[in-house]
N, C-alpha and C. Protein backbone atom coordinates (compact mmCIF):
# COMPACT_ATOMS: atom_id res chain seq x y z
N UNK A 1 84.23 160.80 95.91
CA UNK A 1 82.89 160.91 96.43
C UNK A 1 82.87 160.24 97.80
N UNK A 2 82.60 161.04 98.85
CA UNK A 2 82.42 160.49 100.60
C UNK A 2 80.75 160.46 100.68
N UNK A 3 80.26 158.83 100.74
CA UNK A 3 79.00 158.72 100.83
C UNK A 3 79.01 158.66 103.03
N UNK A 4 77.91 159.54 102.87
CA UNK A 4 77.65 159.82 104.84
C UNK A 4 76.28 159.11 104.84
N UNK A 5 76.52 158.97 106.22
CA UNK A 5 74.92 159.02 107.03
C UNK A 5 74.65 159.95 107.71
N UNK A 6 73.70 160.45 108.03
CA UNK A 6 73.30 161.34 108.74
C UNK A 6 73.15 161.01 110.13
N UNK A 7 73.62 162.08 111.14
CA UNK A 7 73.58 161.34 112.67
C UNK A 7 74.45 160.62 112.98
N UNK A 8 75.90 160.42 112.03
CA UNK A 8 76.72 159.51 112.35
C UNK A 8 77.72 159.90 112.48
N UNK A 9 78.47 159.64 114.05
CA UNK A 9 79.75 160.29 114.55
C UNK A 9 80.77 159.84 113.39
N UNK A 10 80.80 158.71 112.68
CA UNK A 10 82.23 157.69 111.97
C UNK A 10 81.76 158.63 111.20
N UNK A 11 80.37 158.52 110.47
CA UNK A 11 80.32 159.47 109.17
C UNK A 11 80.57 161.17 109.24
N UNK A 12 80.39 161.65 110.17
CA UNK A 12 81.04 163.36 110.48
C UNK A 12 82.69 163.34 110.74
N UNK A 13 83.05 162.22 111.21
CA UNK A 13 84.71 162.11 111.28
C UNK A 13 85.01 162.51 109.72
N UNK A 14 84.83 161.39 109.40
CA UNK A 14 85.32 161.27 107.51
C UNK A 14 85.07 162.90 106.82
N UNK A 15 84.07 163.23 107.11
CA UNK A 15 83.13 164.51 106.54
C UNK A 15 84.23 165.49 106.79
N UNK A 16 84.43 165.33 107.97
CA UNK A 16 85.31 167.11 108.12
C UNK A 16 87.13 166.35 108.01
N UNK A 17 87.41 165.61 108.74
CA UNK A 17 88.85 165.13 107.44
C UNK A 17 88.84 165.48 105.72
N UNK A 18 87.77 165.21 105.41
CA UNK A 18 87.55 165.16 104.00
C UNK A 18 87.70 167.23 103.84
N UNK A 19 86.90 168.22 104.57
CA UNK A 19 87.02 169.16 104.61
C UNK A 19 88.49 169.67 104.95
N UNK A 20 89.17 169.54 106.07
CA UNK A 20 90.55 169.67 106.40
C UNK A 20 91.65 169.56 105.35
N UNK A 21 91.11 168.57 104.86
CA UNK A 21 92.33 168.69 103.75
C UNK A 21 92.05 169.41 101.82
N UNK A 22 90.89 169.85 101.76
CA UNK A 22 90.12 170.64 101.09
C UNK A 22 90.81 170.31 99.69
N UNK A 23 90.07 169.14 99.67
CA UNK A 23 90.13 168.11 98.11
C UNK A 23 89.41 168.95 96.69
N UNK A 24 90.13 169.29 95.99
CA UNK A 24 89.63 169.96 94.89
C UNK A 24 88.84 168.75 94.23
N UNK A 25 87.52 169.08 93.78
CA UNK A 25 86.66 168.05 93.61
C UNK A 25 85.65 167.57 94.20
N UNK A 26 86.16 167.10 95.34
CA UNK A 26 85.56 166.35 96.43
C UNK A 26 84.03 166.63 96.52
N UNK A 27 82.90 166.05 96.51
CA UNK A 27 81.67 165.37 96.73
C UNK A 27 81.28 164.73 97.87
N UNK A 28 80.27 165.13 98.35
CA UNK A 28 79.60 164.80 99.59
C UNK A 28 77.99 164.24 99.09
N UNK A 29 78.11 162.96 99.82
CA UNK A 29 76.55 162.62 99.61
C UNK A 29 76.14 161.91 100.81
N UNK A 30 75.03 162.41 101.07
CA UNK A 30 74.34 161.62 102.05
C UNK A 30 72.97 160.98 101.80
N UNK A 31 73.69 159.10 102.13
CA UNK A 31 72.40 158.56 101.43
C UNK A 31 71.53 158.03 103.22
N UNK A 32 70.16 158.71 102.47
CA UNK A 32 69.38 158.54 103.79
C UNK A 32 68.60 157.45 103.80
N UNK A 33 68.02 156.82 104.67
CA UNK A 33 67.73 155.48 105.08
C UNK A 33 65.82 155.33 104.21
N UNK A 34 66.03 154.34 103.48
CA UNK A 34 64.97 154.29 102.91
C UNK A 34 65.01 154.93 101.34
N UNK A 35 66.34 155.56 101.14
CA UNK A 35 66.16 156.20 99.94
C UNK A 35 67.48 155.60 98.83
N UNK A 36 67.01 154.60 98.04
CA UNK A 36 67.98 153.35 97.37
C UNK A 36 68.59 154.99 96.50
N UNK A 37 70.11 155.05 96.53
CA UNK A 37 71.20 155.51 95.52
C UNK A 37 71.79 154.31 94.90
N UNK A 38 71.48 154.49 93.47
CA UNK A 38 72.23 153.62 92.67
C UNK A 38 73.57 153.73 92.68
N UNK A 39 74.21 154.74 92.33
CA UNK A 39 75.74 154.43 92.51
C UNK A 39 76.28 154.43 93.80
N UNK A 40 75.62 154.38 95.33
CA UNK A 40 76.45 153.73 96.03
C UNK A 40 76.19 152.38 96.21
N UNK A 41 75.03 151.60 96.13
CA UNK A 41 74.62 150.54 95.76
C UNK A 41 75.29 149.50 95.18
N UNK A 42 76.00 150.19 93.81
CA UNK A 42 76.87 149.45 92.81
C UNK A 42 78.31 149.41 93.46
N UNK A 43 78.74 150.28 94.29
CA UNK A 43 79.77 150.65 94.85
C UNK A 43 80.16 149.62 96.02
N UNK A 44 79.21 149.84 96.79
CA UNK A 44 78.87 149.32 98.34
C UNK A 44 77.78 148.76 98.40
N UNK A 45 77.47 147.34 97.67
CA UNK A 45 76.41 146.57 98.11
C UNK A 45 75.87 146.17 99.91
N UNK A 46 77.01 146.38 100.34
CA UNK A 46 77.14 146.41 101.53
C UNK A 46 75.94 147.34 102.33
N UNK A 47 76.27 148.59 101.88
CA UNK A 47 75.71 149.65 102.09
C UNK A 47 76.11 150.41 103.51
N UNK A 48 77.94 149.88 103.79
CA UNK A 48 77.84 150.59 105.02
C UNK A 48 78.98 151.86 105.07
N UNK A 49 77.84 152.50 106.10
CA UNK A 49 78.68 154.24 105.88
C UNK A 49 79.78 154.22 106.92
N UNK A 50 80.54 155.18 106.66
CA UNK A 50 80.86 155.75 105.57
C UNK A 50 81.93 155.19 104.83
N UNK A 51 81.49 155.34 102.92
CA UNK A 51 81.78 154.97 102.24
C UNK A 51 82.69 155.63 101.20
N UNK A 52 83.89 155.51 100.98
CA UNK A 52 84.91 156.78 100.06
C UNK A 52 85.31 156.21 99.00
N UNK A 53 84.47 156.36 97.34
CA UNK A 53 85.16 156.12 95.90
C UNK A 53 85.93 157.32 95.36
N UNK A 54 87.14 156.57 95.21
CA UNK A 54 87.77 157.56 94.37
C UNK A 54 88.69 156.97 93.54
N UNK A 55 89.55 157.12 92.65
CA UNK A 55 90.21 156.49 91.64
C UNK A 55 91.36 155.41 91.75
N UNK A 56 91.29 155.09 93.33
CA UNK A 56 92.43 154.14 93.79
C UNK A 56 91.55 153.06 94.50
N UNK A 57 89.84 153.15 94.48
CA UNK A 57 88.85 152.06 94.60
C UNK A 57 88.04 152.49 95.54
N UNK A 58 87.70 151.62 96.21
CA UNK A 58 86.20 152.28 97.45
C UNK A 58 86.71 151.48 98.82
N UNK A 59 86.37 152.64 99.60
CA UNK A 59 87.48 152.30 100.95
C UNK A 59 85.71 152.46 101.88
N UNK A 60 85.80 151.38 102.94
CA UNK A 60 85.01 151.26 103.72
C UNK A 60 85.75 151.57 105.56
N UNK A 61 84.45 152.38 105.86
CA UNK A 61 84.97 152.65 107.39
C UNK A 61 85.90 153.59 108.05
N UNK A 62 85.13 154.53 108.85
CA UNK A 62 85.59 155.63 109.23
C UNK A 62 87.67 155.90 109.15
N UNK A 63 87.92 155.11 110.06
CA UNK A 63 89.27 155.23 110.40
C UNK A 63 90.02 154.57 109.04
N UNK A 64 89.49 153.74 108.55
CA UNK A 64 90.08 153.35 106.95
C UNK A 64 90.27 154.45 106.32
N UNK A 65 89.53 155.00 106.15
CA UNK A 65 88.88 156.41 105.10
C UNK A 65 90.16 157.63 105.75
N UNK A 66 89.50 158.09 107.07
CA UNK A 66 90.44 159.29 107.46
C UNK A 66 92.30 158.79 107.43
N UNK A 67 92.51 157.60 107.68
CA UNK A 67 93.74 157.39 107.44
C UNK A 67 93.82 157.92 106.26
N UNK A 68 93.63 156.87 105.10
CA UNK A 68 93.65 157.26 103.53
C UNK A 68 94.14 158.51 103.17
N UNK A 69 92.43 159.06 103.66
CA UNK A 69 92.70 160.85 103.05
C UNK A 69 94.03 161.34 103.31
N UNK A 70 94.48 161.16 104.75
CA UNK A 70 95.76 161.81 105.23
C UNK A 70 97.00 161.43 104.66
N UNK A 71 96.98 160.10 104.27
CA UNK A 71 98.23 159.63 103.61
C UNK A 71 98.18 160.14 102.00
N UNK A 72 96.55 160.34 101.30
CA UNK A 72 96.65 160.24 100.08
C UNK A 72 96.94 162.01 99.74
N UNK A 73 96.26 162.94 100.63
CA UNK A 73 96.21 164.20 100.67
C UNK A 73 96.98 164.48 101.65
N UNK A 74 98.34 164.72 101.62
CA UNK A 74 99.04 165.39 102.79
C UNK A 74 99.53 166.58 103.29
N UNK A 75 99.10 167.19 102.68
CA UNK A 75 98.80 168.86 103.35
C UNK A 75 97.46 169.23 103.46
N UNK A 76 97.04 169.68 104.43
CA UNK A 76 97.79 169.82 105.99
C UNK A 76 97.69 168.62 106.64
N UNK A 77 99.35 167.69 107.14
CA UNK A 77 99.43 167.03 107.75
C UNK A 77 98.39 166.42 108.74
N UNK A 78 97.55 165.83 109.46
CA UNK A 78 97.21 165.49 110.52
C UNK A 78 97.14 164.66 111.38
N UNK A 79 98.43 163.72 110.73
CA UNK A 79 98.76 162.76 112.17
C UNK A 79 100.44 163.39 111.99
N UNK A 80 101.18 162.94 113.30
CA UNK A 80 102.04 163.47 114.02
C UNK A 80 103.18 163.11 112.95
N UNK A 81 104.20 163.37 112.85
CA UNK A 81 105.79 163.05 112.34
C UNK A 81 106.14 161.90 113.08
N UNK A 82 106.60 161.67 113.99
CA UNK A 82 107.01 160.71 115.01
C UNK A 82 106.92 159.32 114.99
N UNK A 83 106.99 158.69 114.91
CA UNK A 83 106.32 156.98 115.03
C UNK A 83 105.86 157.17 116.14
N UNK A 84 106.11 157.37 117.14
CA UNK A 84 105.79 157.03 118.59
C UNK A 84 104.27 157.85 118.50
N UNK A 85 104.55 159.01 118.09
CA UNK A 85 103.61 160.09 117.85
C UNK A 85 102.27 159.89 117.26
N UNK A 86 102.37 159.00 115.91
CA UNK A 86 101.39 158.47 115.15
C UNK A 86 100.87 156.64 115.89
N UNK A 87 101.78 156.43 116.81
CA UNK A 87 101.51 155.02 117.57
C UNK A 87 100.12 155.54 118.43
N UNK A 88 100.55 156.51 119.49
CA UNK A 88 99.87 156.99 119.58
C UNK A 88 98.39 158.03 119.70
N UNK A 89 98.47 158.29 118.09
CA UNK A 89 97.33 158.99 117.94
C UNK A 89 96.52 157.65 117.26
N UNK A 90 96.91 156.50 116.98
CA UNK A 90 96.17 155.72 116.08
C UNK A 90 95.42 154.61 117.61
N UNK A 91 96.23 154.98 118.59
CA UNK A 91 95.39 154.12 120.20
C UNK A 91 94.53 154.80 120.39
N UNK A 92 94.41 156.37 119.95
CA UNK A 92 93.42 156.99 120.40
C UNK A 92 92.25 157.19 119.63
N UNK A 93 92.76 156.80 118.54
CA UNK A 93 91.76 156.88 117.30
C UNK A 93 90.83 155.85 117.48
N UNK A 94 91.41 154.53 117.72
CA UNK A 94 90.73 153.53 117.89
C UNK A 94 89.85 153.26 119.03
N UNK A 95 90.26 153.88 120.76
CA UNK A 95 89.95 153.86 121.71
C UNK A 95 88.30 154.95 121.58
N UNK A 96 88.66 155.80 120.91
CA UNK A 96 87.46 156.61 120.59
C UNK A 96 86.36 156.16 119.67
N UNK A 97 87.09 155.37 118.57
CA UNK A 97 85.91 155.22 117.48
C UNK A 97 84.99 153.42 117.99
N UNK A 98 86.01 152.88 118.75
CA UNK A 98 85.23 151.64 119.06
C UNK A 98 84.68 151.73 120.93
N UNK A 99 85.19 152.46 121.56
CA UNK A 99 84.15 152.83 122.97
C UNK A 99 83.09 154.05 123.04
N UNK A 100 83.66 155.30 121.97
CA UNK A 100 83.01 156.38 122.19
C UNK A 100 81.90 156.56 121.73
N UNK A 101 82.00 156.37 120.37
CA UNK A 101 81.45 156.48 118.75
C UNK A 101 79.84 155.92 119.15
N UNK A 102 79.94 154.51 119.41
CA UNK A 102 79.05 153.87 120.46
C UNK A 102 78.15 154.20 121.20
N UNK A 103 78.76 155.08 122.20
CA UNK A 103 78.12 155.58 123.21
C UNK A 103 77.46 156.60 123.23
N UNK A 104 77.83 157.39 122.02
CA UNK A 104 77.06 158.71 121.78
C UNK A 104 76.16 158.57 120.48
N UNK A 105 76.24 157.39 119.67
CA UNK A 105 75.22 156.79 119.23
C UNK A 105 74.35 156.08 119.43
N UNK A 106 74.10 155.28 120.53
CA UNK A 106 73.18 154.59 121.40
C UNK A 106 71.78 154.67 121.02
N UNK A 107 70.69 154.16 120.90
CA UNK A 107 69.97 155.12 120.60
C UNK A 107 69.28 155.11 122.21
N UNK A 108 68.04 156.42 122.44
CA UNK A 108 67.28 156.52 123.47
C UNK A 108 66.46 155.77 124.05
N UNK A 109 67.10 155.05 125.06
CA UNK A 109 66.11 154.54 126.24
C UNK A 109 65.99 154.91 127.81
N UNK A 110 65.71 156.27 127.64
CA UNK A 110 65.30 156.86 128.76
C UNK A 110 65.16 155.76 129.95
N UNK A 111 65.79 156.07 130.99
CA UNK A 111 65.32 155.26 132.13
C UNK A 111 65.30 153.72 132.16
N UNK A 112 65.86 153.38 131.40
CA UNK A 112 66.32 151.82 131.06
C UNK A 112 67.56 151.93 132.14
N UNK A 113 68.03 150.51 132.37
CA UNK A 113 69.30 150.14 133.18
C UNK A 113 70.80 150.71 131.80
N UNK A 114 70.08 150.01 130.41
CA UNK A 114 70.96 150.14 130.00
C UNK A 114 71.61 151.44 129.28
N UNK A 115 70.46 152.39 129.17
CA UNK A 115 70.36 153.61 128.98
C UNK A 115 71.64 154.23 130.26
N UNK A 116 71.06 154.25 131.37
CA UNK A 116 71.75 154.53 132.73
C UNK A 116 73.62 154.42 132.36
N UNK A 117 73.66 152.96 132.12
CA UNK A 117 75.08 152.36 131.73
C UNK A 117 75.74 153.03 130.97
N UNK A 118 74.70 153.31 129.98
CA UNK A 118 75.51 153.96 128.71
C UNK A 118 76.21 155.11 129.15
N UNK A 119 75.65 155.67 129.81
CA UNK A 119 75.41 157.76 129.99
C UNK A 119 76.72 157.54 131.12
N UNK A 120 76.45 156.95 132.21
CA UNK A 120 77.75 156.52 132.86
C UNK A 120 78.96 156.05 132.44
N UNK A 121 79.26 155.34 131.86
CA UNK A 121 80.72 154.48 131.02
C UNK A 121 81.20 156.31 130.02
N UNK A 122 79.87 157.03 129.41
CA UNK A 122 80.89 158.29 128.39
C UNK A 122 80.83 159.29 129.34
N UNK A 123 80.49 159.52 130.45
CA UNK A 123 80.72 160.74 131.39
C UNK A 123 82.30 159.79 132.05
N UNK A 124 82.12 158.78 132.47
CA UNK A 124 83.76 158.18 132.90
C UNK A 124 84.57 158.78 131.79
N UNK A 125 84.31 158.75 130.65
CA UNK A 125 85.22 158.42 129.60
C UNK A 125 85.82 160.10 129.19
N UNK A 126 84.47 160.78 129.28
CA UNK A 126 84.46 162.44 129.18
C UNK A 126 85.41 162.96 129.90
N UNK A 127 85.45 162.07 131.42
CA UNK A 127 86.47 162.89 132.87
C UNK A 127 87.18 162.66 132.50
N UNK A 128 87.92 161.42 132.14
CA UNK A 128 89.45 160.95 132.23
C UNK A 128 89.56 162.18 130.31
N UNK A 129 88.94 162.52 129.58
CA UNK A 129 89.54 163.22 128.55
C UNK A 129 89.84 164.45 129.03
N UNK A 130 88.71 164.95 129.47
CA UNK A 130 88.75 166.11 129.96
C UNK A 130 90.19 166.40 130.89
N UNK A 131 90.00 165.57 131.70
CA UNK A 131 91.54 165.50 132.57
C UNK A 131 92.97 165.77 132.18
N UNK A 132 93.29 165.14 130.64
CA UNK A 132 94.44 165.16 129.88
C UNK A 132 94.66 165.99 128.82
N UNK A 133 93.51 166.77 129.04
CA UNK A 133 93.60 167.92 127.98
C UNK A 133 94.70 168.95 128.46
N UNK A 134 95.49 169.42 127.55
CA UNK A 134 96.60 169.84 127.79
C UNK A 134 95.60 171.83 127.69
N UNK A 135 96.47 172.66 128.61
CA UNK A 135 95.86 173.87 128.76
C UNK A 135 95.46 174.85 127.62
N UNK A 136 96.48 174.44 126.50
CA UNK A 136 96.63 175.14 125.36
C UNK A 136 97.42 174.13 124.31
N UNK A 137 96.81 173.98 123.08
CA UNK A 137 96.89 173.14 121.69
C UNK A 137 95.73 172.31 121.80
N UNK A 138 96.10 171.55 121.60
CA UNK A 138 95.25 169.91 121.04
C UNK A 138 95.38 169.04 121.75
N UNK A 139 94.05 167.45 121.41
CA UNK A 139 94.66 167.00 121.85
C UNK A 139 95.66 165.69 122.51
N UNK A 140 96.62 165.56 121.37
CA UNK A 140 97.86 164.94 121.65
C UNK A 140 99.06 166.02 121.63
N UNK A 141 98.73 167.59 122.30
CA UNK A 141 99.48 167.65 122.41
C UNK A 141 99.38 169.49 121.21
N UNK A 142 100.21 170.01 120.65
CA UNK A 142 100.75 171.25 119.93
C UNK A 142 99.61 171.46 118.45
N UNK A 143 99.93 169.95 117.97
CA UNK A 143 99.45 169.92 116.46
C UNK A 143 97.87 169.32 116.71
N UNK A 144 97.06 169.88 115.41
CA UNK A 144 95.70 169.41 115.29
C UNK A 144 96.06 167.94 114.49
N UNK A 145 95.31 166.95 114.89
CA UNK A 145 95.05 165.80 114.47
C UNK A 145 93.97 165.02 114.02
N UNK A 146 94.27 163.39 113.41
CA UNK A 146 93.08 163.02 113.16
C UNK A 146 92.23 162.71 114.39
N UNK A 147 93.28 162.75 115.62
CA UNK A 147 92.50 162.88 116.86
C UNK A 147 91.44 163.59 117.06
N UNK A 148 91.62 165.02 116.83
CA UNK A 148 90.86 166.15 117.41
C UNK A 148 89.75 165.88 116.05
N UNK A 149 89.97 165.99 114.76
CA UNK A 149 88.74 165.37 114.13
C UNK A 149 87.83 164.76 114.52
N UNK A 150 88.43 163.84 115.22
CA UNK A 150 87.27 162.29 115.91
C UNK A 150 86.59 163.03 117.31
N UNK A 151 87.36 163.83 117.67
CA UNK A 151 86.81 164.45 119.04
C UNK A 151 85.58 165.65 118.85
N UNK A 152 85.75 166.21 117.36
CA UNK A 152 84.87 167.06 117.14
C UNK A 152 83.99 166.56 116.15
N UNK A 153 83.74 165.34 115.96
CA UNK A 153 82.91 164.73 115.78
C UNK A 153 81.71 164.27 117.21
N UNK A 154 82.82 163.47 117.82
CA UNK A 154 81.81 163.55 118.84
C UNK A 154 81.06 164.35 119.61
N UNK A 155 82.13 165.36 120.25
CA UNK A 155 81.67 166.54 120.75
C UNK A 155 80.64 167.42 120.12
N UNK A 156 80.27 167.32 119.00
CA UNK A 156 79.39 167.88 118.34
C UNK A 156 77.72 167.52 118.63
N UNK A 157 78.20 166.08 118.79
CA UNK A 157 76.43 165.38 119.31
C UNK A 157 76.42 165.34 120.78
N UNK A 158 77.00 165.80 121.38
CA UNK A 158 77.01 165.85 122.89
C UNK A 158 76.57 166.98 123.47
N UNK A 159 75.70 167.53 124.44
CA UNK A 159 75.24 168.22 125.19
C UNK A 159 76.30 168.81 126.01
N UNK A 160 76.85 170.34 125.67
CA UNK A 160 78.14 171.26 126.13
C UNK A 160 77.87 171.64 127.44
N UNK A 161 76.83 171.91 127.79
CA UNK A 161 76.69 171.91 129.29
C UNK A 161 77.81 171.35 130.49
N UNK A 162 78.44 169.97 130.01
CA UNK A 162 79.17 170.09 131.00
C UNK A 162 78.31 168.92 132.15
N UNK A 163 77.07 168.46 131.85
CA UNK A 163 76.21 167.97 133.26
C UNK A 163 77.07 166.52 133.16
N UNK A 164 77.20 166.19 134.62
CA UNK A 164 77.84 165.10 135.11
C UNK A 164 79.34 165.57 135.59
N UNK A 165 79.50 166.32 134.74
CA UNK A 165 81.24 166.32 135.00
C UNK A 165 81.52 167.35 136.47
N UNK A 166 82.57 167.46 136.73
CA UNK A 166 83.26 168.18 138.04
C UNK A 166 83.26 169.44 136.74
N UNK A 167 83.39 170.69 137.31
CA UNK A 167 83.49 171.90 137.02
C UNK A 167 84.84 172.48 136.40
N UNK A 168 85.65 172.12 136.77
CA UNK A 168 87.08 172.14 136.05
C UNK A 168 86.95 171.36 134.66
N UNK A 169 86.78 169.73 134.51
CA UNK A 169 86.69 168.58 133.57
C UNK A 169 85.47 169.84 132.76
N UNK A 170 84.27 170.19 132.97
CA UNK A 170 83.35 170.59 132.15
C UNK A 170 84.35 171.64 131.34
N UNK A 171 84.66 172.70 132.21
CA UNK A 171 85.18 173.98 131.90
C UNK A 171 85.93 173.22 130.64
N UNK A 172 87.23 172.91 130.67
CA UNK A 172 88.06 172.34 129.91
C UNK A 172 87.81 171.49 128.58
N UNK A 173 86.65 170.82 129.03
CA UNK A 173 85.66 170.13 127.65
C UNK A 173 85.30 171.10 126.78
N UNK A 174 84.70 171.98 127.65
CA UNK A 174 83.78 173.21 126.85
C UNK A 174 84.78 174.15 125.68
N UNK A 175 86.44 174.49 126.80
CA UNK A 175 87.32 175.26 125.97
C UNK A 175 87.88 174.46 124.63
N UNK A 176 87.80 173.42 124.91
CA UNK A 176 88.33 172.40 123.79
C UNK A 176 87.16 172.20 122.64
N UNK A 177 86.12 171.97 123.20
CA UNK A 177 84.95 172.01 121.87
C UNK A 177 85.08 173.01 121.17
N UNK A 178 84.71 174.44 121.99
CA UNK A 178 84.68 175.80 120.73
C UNK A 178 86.09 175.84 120.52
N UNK A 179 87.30 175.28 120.68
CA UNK A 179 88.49 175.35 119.68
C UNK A 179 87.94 174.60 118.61
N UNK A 180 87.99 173.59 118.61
CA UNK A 180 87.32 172.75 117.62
C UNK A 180 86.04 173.00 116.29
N UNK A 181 85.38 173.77 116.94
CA UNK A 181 84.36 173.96 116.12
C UNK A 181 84.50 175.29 115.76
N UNK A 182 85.59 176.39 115.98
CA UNK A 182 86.36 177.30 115.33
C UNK A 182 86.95 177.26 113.90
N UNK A 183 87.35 176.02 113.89
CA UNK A 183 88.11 175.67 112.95
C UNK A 183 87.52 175.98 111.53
N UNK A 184 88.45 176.73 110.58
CA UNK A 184 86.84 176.97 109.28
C UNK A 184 86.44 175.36 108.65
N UNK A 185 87.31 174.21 108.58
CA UNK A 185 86.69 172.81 108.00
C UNK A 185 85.31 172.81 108.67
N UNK A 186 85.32 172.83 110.35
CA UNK A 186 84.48 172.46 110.98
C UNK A 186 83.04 173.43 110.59
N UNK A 187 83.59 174.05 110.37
CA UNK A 187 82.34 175.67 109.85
C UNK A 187 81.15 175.19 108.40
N UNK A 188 82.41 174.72 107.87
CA UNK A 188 82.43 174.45 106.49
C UNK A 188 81.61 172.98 106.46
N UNK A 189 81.39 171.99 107.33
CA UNK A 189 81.36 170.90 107.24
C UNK A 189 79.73 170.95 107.88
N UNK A 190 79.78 171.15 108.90
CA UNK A 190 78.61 171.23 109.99
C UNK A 190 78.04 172.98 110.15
N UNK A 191 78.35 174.12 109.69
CA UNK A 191 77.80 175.06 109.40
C UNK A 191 77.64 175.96 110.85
């Protein structure tokens, strides 16, 4: 059972990992704010999303969780073979879920300084991705990852337009999102 929040990039990561690897069984719940679930309650007094019970105990936190799944469910693979490979996708995992995740959860303060800050630091962050996106695959590269999970998580709450970016960086964002949201998990997950 993958308990979500709604509106939540960590909790849509987990959501479509959890889809990707298409867990016979598998349960989706989303407990919404104000509305007490007893068994995640008993589970996660804590109460923080996202939350994954399953018969080896209750795992807290996005990148906890999508690791898991991948190690516990391993077909279809989604981190790399390589050490270097998986060194790598786990800098990016982290670089995304603790600067990005953030930033596109923020909540709205129009016209605030810090509003301003925010929108600036993930359009920086958008260029330099956009930039290293490779022309064709994914992206670290050939194979889909728990990378591109985390990326179509975010990309999902983000405005495709492209505004802020240089025209190339947009273009390239844009080709990389609808790869992403092609995908049937992603179909399957977010509709």
């Amino acid at each position: 059972m993958l308990f979500v929040a709604e509106n939540s990039v960590g909790s849509d990561w987990a959501r479509l990992v959890l889809a990707e690897k298409e867990v016979d069984g598998a349960q989706l719940k989303v407990i919404r704010p104000g509305t007490p679930d007893e068994d995640f309650l008993i589970l996660n007094p804590g109460q923080s999303l996202p939350t994954l019970a399953d018969r080896e105990g209750v795992l807290v936190g996005a990148r906890v969780i999508v690791e898991y799944l991948d190690e516990r469910y391993p077909h279809p693979p989604l981190m790399p073979q390589a050490p270097a490979g998986r060194a790598r996708a786990r800098m990016a995992m982290q670089r995304i879920e603790q600067e990005l995740f953030p930033l596109a959860e923020s909540p709205e303060r129009a016209g605030t300084r810090a509003a301003q800050a925010a929108e600036a630091s993930l359009q920086a962050h958008l260029r330099s991705a956009a930039a290293s996106l490779p022309k064709q695959g994914w992206f670290l590269g050939r194979e889909y990852t728990l990378v591109d999970c985390a990326w179509a998580a975010l990309l999902r709450l983000l405005p495709q337009d492209g505004a802020g970016l240089p025209a190339e960086h947009a273009s390239a964002l844009r080709r990389y999102a609808a790869s992403l949201a092609a995908r049937p998990a992603f179909r399957r997950s977010f509709g």
